[in-house]
Structures are given as structure tokens and as C-alpha cells.
C-alpha atoms as a PDB file:
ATOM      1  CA  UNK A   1       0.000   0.000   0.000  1.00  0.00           C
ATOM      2  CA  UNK A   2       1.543   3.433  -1.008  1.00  0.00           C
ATOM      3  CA  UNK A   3       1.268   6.952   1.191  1.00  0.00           C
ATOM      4  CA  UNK A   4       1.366  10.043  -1.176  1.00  0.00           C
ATOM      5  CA  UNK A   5       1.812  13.521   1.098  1.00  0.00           C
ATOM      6  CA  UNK A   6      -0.779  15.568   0.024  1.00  0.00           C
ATOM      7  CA  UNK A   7      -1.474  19.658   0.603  1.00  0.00           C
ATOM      8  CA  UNK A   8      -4.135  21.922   0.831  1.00  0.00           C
ATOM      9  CA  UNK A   9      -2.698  25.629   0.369  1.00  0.00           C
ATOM     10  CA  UNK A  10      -5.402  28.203   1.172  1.00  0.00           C
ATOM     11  CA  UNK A  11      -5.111  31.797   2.030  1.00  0.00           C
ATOM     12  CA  UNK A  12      -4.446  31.729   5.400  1.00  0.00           C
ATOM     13  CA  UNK A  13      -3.635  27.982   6.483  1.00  0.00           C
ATOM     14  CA  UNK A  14      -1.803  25.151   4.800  1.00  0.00           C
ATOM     15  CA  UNK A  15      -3.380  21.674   5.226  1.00  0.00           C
ATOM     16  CA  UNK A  16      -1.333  18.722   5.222  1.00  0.00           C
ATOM     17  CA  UNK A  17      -1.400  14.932   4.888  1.00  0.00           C
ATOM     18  CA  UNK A  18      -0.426  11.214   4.368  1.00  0.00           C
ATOM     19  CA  UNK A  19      -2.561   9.357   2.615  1.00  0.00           C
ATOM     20  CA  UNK A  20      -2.617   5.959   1.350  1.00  0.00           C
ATOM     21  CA  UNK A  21      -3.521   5.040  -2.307  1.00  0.00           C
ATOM     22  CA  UNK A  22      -6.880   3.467  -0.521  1.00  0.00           C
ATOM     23  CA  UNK A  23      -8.058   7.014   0.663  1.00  0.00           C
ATOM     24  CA  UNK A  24      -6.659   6.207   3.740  1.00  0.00           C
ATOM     25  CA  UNK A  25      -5.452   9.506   6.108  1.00  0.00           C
ATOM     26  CA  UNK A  26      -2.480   8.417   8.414  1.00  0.00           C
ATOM     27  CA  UNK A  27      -1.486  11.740   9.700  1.00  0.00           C
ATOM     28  CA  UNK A  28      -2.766  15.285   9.395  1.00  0.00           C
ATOM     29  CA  UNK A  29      -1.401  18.373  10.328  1.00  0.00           C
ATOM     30  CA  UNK A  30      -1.440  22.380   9.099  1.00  0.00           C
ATOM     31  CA  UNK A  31       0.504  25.499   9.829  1.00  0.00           C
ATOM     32  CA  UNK A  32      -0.234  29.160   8.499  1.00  0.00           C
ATOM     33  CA  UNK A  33      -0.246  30.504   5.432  1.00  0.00           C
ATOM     34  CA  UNK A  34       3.257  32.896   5.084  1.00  0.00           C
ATOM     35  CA  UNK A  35       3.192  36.107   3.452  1.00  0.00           C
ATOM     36  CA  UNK A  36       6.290  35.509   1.168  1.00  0.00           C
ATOM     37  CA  UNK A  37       7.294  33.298  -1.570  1.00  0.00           C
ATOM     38  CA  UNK A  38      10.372  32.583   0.159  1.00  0.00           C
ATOM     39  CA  UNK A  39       9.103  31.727   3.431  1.00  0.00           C
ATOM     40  CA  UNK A  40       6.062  29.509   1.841  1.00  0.00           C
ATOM     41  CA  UNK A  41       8.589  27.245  -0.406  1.00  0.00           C
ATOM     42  CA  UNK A  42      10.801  27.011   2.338  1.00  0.00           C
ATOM     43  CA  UNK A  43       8.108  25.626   4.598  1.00  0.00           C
ATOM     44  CA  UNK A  44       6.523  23.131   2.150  1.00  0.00           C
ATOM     45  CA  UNK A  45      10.678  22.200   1.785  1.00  0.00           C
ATOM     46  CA  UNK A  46      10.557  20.892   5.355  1.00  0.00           C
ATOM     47  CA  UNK A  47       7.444  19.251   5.420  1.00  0.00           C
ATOM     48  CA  UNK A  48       8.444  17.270   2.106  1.00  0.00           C
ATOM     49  CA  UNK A  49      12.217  16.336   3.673  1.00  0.00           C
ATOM     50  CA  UNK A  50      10.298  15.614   6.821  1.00  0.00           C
ATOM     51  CA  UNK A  51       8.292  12.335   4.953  1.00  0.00           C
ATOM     52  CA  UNK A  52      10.404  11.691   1.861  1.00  0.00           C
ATOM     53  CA  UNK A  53      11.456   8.717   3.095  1.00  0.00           C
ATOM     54  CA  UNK A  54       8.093   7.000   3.038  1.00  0.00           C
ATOM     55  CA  UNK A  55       6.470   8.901   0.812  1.00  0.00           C
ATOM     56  CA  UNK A  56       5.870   7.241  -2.984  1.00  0.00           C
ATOM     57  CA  UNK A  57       4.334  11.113  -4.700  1.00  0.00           C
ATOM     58  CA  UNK A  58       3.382  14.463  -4.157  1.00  0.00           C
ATOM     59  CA  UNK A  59       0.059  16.112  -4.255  1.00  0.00           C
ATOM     60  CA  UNK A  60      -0.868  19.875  -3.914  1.00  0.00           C
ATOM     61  CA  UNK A  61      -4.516  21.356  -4.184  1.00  0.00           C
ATOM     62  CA  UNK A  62      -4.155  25.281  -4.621  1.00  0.00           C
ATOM     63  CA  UNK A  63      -6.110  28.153  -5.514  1.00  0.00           C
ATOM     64  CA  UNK A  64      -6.489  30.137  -8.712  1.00  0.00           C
ATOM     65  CA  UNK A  65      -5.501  28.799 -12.594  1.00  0.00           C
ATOM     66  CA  UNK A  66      -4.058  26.088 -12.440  1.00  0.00           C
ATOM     67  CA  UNK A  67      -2.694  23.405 -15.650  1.00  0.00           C
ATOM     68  CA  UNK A  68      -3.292  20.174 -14.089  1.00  0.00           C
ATOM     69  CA  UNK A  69      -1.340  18.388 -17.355  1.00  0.00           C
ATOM     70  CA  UNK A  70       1.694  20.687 -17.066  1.00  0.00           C
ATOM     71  CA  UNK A  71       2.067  21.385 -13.796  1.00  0.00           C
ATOM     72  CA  UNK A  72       2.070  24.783 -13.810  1.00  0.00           C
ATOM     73  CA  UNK A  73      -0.089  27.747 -11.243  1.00  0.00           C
ATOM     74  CA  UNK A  74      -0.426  30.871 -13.573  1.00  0.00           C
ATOM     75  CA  UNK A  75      -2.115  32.602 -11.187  1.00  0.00           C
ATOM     76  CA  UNK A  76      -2.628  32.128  -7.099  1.00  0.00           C
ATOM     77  CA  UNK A  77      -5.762  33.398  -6.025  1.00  0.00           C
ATOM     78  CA  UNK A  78      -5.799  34.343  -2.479  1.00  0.00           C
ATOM     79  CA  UNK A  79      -1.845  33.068  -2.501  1.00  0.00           C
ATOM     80  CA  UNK A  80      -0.753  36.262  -5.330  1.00  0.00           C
ATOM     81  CA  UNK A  81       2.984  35.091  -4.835  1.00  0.00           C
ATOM     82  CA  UNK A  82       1.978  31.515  -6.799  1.00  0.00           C
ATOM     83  CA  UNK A  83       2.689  32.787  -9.907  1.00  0.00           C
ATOM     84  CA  UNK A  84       3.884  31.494 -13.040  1.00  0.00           C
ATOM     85  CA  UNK A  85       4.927  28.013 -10.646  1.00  0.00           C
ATOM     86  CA  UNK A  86       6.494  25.050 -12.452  1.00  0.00           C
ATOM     87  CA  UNK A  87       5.629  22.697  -9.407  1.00  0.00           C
ATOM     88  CA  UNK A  88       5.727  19.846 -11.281  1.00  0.00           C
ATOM     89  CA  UNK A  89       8.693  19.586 -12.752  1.00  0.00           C
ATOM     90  CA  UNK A  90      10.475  21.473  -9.933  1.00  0.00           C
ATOM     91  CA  UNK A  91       9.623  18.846  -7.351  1.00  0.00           C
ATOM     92  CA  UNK A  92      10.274  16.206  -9.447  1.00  0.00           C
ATOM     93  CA  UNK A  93      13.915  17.305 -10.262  1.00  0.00           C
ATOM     94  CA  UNK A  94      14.653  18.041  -6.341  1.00  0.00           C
ATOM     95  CA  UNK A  95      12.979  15.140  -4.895  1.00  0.00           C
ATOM     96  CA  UNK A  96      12.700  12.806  -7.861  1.00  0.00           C
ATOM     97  CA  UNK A  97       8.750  12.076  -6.911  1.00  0.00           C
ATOM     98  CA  UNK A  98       5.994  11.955  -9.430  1.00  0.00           C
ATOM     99  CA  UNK A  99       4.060  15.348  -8.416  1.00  0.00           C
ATOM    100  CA  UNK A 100       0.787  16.460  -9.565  1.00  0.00           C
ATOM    101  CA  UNK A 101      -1.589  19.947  -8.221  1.00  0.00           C
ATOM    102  CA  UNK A 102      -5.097  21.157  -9.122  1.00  0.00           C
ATOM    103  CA  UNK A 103      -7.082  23.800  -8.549  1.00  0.00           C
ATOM    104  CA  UNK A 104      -8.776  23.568  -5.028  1.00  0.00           C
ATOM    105  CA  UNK A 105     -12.643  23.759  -5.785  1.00  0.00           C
ATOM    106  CA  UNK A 106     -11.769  21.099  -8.884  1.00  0.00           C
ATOM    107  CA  UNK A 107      -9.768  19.275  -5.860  1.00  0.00           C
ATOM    108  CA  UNK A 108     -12.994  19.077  -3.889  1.00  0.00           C
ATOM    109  CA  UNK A 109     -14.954  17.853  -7.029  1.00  0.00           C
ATOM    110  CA  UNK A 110     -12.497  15.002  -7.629  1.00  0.00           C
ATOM    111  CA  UNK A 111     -12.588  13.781  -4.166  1.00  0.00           C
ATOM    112  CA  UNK A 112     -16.523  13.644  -4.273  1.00  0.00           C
ATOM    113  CA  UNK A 113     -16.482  11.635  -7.949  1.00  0.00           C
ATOM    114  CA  UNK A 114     -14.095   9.544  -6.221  1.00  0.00           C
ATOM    115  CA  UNK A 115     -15.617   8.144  -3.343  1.00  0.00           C
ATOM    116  CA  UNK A 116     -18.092  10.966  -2.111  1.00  0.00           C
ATOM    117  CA  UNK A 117     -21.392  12.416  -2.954  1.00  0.00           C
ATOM    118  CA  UNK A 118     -20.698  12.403  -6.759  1.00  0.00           C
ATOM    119  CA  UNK A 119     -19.903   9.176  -6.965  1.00  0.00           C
ATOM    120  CA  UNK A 120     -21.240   7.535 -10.235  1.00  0.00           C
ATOM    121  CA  UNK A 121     -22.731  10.958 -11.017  1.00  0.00           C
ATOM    122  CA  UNK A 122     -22.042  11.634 -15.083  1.00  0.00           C
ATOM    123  CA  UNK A 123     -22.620  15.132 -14.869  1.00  0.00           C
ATOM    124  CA  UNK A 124     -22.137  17.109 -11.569  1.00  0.00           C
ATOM    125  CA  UNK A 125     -20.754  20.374  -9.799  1.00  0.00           C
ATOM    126  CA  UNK A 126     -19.079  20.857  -6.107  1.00  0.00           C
ATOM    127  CA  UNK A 127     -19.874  24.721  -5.330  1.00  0.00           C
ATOM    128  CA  UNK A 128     -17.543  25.221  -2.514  1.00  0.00           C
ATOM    129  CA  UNK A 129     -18.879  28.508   0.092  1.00  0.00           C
ATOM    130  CA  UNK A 130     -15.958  30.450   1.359  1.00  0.00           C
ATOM    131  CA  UNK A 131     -14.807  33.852   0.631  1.00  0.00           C
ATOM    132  CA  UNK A 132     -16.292  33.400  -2.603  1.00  0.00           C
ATOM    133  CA  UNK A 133     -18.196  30.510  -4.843  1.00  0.00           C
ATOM    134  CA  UNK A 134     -15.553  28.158  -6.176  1.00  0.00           C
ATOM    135  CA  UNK A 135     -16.917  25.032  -8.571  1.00  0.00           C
ATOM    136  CA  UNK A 136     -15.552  22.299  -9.766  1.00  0.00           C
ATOM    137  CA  UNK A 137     -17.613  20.503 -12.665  1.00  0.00           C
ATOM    138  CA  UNK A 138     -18.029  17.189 -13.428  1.00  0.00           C
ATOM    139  CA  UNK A 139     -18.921  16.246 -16.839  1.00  0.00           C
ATOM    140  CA  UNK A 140     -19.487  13.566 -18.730  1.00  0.00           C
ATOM    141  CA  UNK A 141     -17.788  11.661 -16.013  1.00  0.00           C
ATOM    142  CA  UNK A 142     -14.471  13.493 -16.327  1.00  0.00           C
ATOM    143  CA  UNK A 143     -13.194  16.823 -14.808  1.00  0.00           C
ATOM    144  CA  UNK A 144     -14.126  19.954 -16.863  1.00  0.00           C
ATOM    145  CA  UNK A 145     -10.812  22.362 -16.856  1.00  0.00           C
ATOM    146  CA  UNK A 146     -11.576  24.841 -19.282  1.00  0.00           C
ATOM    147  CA  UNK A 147      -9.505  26.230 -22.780  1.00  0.00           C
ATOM    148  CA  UNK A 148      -8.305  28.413 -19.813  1.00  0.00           C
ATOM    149  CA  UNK A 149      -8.061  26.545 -17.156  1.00  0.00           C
ATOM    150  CA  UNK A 150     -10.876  28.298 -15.497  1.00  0.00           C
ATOM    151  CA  UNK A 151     -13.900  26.445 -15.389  1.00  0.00           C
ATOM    152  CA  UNK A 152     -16.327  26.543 -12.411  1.00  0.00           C
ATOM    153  CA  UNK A 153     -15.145  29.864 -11.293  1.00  0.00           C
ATOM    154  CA  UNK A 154     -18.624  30.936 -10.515  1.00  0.00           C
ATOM    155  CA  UNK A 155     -17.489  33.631  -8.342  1.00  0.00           C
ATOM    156  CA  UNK A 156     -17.869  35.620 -11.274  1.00  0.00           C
ATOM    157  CA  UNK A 157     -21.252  35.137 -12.453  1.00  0.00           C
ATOM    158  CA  UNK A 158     -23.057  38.365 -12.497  1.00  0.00           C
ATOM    159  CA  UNK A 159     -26.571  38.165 -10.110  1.00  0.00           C
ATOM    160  CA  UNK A 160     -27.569  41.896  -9.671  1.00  0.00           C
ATOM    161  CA  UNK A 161     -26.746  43.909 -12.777  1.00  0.00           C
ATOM    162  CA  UNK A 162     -28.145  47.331 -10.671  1.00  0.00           C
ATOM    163  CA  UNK A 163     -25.045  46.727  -8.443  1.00  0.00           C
ATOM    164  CA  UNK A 164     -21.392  47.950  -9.939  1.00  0.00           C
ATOM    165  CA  UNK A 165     -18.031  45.790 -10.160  1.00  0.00           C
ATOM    166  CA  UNK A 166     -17.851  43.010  -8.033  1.00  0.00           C
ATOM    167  CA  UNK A 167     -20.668  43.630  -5.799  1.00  0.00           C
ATOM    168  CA  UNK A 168     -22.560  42.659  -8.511  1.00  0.00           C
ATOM    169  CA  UNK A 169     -21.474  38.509  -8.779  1.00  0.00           C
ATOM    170  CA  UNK A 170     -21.889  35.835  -7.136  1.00  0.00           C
ATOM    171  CA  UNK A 171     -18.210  36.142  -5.857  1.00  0.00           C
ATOM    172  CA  UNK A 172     -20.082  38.606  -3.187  1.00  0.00           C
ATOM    173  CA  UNK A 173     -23.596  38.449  -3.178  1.00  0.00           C
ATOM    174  CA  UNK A 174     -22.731  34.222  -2.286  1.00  0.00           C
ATOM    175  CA  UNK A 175     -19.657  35.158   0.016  1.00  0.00           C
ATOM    176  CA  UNK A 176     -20.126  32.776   3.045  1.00  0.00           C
ATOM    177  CA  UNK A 177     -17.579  34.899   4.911  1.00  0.00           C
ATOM    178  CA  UNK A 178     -19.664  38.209   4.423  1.00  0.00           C
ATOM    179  CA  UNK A 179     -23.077  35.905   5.119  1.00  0.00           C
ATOM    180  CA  UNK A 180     -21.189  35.015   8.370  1.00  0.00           C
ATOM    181  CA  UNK A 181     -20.010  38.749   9.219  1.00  0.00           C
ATOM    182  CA  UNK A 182     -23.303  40.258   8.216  1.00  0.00           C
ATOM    183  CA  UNK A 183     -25.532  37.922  11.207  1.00  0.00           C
ATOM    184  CA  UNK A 184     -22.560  38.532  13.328  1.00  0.00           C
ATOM    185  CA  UNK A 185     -23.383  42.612  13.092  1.00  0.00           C
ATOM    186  CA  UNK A 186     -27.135  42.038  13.305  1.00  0.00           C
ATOM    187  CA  UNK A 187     -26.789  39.903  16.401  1.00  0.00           C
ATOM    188  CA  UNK A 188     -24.325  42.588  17.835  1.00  0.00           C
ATOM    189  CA  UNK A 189     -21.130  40.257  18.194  1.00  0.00           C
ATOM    190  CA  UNK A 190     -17.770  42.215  17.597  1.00  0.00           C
ATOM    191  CA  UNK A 191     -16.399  39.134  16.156  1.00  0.00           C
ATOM    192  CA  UNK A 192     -17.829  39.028  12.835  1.00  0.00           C
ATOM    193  CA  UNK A 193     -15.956  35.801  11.589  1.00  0.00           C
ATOM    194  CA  UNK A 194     -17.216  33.996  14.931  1.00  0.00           C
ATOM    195  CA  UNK A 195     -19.474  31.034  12.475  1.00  0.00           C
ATOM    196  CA  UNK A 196     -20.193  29.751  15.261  1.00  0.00           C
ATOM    197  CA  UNK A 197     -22.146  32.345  16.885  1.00  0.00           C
ATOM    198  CA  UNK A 198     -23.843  33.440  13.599  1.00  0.00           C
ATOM    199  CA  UNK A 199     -25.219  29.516  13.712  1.00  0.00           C
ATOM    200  CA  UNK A 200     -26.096  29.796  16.874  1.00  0.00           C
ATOM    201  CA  UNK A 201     -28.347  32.616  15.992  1.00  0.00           C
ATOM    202  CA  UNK A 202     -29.701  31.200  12.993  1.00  0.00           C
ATOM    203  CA  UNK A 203     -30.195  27.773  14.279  1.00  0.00           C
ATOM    204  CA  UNK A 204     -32.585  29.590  17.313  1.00  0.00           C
ATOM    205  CA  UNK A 205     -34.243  31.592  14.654  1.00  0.00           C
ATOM    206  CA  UNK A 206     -32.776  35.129  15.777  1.00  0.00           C
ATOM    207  CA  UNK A 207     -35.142  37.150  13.338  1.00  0.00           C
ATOM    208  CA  UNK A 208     -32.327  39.154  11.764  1.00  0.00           C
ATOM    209  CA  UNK A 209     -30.238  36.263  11.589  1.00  0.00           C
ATOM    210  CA  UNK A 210     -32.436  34.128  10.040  1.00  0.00           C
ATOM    211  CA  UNK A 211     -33.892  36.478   7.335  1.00  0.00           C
ATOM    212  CA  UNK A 212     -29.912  37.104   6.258  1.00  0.00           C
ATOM    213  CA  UNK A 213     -29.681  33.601   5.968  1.00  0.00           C
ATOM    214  CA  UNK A 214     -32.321  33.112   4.145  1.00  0.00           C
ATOM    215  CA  UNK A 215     -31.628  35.973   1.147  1.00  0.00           C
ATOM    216  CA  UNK A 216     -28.096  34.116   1.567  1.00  0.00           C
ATOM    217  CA  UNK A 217     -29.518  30.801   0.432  1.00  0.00           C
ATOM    218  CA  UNK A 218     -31.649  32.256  -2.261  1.00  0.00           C
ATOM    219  CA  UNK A 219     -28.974  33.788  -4.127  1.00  0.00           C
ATOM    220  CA  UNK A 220     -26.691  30.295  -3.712  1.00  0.00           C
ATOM    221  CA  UNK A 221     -30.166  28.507  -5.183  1.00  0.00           C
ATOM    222  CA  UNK A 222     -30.159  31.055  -7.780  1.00  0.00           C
ATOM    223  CA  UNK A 223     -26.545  30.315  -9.105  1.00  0.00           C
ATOM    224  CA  UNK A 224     -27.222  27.098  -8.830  1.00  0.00           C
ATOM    225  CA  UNK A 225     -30.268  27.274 -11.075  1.00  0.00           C
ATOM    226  CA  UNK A 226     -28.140  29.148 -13.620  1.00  0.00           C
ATOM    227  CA  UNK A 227     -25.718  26.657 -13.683  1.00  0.00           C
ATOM    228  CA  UNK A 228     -28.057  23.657 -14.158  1.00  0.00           C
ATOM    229  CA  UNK A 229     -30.126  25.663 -16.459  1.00  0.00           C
ATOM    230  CA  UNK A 230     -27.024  26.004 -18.664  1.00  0.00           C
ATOM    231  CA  UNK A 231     -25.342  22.339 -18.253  1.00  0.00           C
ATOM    232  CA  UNK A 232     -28.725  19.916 -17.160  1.00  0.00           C
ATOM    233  CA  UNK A 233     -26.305  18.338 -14.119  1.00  0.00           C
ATOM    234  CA  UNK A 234     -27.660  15.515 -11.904  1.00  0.00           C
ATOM    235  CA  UNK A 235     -26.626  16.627  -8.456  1.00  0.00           C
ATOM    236  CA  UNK A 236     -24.841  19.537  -6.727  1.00  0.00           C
ATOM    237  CA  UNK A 237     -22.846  18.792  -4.248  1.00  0.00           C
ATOM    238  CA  UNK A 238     -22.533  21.758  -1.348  1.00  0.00           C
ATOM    239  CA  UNK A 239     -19.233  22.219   0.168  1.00  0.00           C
ATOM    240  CA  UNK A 240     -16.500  24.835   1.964  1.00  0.00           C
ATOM    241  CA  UNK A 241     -16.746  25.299   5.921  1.00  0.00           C
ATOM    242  CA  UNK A 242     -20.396  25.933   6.575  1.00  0.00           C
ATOM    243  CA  UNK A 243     -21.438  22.975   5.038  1.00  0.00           C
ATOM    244  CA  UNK A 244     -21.058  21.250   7.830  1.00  0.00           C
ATOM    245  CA  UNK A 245     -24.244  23.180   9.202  1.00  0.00           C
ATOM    246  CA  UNK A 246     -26.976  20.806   7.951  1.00  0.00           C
ATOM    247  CA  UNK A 247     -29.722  23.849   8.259  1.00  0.00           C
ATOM    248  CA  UNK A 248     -27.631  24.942   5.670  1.00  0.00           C
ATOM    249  CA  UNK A 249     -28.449  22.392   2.451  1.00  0.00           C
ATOM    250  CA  UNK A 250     -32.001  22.309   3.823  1.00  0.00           C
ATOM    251  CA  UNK A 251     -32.363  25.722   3.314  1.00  0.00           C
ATOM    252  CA  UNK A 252     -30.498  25.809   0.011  1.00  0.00           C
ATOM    253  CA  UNK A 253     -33.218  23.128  -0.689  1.00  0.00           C
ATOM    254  CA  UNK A 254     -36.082  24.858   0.548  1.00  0.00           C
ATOM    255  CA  UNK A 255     -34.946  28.194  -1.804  1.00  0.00           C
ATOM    256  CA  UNK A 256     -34.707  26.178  -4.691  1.00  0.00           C
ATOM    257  CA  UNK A 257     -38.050  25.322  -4.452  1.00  0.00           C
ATOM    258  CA  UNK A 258     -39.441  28.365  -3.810  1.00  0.00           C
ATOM    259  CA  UNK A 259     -37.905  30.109  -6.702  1.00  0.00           C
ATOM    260  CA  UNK A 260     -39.667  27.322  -9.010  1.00  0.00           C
ATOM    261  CA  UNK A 261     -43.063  28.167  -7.376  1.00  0.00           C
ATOM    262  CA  UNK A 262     -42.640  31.601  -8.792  1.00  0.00           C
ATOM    263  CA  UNK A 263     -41.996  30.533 -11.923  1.00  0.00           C
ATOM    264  CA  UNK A 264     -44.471  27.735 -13.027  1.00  0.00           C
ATOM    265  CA  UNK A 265     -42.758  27.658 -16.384  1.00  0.00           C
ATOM    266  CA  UNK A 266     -39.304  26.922 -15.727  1.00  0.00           C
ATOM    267  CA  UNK A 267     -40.658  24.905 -12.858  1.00  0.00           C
ATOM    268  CA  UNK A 268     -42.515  22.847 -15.473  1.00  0.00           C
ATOM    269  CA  UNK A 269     -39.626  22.400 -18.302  1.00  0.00           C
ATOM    270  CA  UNK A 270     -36.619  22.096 -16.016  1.00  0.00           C
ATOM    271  CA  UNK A 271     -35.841  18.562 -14.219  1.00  0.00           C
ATOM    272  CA  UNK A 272     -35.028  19.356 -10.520  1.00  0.00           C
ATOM    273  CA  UNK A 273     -31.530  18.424 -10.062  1.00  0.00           C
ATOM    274  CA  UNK A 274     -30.440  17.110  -6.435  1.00  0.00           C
ATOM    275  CA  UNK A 275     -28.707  19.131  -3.989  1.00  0.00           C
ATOM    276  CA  UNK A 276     -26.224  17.691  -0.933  1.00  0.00           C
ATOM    277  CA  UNK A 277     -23.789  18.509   1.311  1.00  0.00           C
ATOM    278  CA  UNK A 278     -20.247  17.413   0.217  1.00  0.00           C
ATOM    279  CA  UNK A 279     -18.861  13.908   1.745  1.00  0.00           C
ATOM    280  CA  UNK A 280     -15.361  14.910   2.694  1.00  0.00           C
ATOM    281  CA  UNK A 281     -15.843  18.205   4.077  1.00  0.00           C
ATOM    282  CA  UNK A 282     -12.491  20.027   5.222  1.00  0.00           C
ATOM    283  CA  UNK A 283     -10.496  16.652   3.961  1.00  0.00           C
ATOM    284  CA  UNK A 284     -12.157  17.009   0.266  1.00  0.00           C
ATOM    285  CA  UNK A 285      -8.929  19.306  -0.980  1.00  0.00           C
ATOM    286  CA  UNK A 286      -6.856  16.913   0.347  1.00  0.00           C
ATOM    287  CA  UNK A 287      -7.852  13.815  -1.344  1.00  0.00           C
ATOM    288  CA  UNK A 288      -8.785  15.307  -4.401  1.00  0.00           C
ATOM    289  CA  UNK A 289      -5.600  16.501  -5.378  1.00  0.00           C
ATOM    290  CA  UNK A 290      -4.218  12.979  -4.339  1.00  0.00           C
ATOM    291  CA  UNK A 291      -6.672  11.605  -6.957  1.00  0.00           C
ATOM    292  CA  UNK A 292      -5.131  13.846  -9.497  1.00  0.00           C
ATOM    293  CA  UNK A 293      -1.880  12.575  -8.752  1.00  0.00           C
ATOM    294  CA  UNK A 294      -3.258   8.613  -9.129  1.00  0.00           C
ATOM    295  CA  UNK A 295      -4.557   9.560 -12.151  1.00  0.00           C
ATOM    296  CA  UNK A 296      -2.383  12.011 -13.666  1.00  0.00           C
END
């Protein structure tokens, strides 16, 4: 049985783990995010000499555009110094390890068609709630990357054309993180990334809480709707760090449906696709990008 290390760069923390070829996580572990180029390779550096020994590949899940063939991060999202990275090939040539890396919301989507809630779904999507809408899409049973590489990123999809710039897309209408600091504010809690208070007041049906909420998960069942209007998927799979709320897919759920009842027409043509929470939750990255590496 093989172990593979596998990452999970993200903004602020970087996920890390051994994994076995059979899904398998042996160890887990994270540290922060640095603010350098320098700093960042030098850390991943000593996690890698730390488990060479037993390690048989080398997996990273990252954000932004990303060439899953080549090896290469053209752009870094919400890590600007991974730019213009031939990971691939660099690793390989210093450690002498097959490597592989993938965008993290296609990460997530992988994982899921692997052994999660997409599982022997043809045609899918993971829409992964953070700071923005990530998706990774699934179809006709294989990853879609894009003639860009850039695929899924729904963050961009325009909702409210009154609105100007980027307070006009999903990328901030959908933003868990603002959903999350907009209860906090209503509730009166300084710390407006405390998710767990914002819950808290949703799950006991704080009025303000719940009717931000709500409007929240009306505009996610709205993007979903435009996606399935446009691609006719089977199942959307809901993950990033509130997912693990169930109130949360209910009420996605719940939205869906009432935005069909206003419309009797597209109610009537379109076939309701299903909507679930994600499997793997905060491991999804993680094993995802180890499936690109397996099958790479």
C-alpha cells in the first residue's frame, strides 16, 4: 500500500497529509499561510524532507488557474505570490517524486467523484462557500478544466446587474464569509468571523439572523439554477466550511423550491436536479488533489 503527502494551500492555512492510495489519512497536520514566496517554499521544503522517506508522490490542491497536465499555477488566487509556478517539474527534479496539483474547488470535485457524494454521477458540480463561490464541474464523467483553465469559477457570475463591479457577482452576493459577518453585526457580536455564533443565531431563529440567511440561500439557489439551467447536471454537491451546518443544504433546498413556485414555467420544463452537502468536508482538498496525482 503506497502513502502520497498531500497539501491543501489556502489563504491563510496550509493543510497537510499522508494518505494511502486506498483514501486512507495516516497523519494530518497544518501550519499558516506565510506572506512571502520565500518563506512559503521554504516551509513546504521541510514538510516534504520531513516524509520523503516514506512517501511514494506528491500532491498539492491550490487556488487560482491552475494546468493540471503541465504542472504549472499561472495565477494564485488568495496566494498572489503563486505565480507562473512550475511545481511539477520542480519537485520532481529536487525530490525525484511523481508530483501532480489542481485547482482547489476542482480538488474538492475530484474527491466527491471519487468516493463521495458524486460518486457515479455523469454530470455534476461541487460549489464550494468560502470567501467566494468556487466550482468544480463534473462532466461527462471526467473533470471539466476549461480552454483556460478556469472552469467553475462561478465567483464571477453576475446576479444583480443594478449593483457595480464586483458587488454585482456571485463572488459577493454568495460570500459565506460576508453571510457570516453580516448575522454577526445584526446579532451585535464584535467578532464578525465567529461562524459559530452566527449559527447559533440562525439555528434559534434570531429574526435578523435568520432572514440574512435566508436571502443568503436564495442567491446560492439562484446560481445554482443558472448553472443547471445552462449544463442539465444531476446533483450539486454543497461544500466549503459551513457545510457542515446541515440547516444549511435544507435551506439551500427549501430556496430552490421556492424560486420554481414563482416561476411555473421553468418549474414545469426544467428537471429538478439534487442538492447535498459534500462527503469529505475540510479533507475534500486533500484527497482530491491525491486523486489527481493517481490519475495524472
Amino acid at each position: 500500500m503506497a502513502t502520497f503527502l498531500s497539501f491543501d494551500v489556502g489563504g491563510t492555512r496550509i493543510k497537510y497529509a499522508l494518505i494511502t492510495d486506498k483514501r486512507e489519512i495516516i497523519e494530518k497536520n497544518s501550519t499558516y499561510t506565510p506572506d512571502n514566496s520565500q518563506e512559503f517554499w521554504q516551509k513546504i521544503d521541510e514538510i516534504i524532507e520531513s516524509y520523503k522517506s516514506t512517501i511514494s508522490g506528491i500532491a498539492f490542491s491550490v487556488p487560482g488557474r491552475v494546468d493540471t497536465e503541465k504542472g504549472i499555477i499561472y495565477i494564485g488566487g488568495a496566494v498572489p505570490y503563486l505565480k507562473d509556478i512550475h511545481i511539477k517539474d520542480t519537485f520532481f527534479e529536487k525530490y525525484g517524486l511523481p508530483v501532480a496539483v489542481v485547482n482547489d474547488a476542482k480538488a474538492a470535485a475530484l474527491a466527491e467523484v471519487w468516493h463521495g457524494s458524486l460518486k457515479g454521477i455523469r454530470d455534476g458540480a461541487v460549489i464550494v462557500l468560502g470567501t467566494g463561490v468556487g466550482g468544480g464541474l463534473i462532466l461527462d464523467g471526467k473533470l471539466r478544466n476549461g480552454s483556460h483553465f478556469q472552469a467553475g469559477e462561478l465567483s464571477f457570475l453576475a446576479l444583480n446587474l443594478t449593483n457595480k463591479g464586483f458587488e454585482r457577482t456571485s463572488g459577493c452576493l454568495g460570500s459565506a464569509v460576508g453571510m457570516v459577518s453580516a448575522v454577526n453585526k445584526a446579532i451585535g457580536n464584535a467578532d464578525e468571523k465567529d461562524g459559530k455564533k452566527a449559527f447559533s443565531a440562525i439555528n434559534d431563529n434570531h429574526p435578523k439572523a435568520r432572514a440574512i440567511f435566508e436571502s443568503y440561500c436564495r442567491t446560492i439557489a439562484q446560481i445554482i439554477l443558472n448553472v443547471h439551467t445552462t449544463l442539465d447536471l444531476e446533483c450539486f454537491a454543497i461544500g466549503g466550511g459551513i457545510s457542515s451546518q446541515p440547516i444549511l443544504v435544507d435551506e439551500i433546498n427549501r430556496q430552490y423550491d421556492l424560486l420554481l413556485d414563482e416561476d411555473e414555467v421553468t418549474k414545469h420544463v426544467l428537471t429538478r436536479p439534487k442538492i447535498v452537502p459534500t462527503t469529505f468536508k475540510n479533507d475534500a482538498n486533500l484527497l482530491g488533489a491525491l486523486y489527481q496525482l493517481l490519475h495524472s
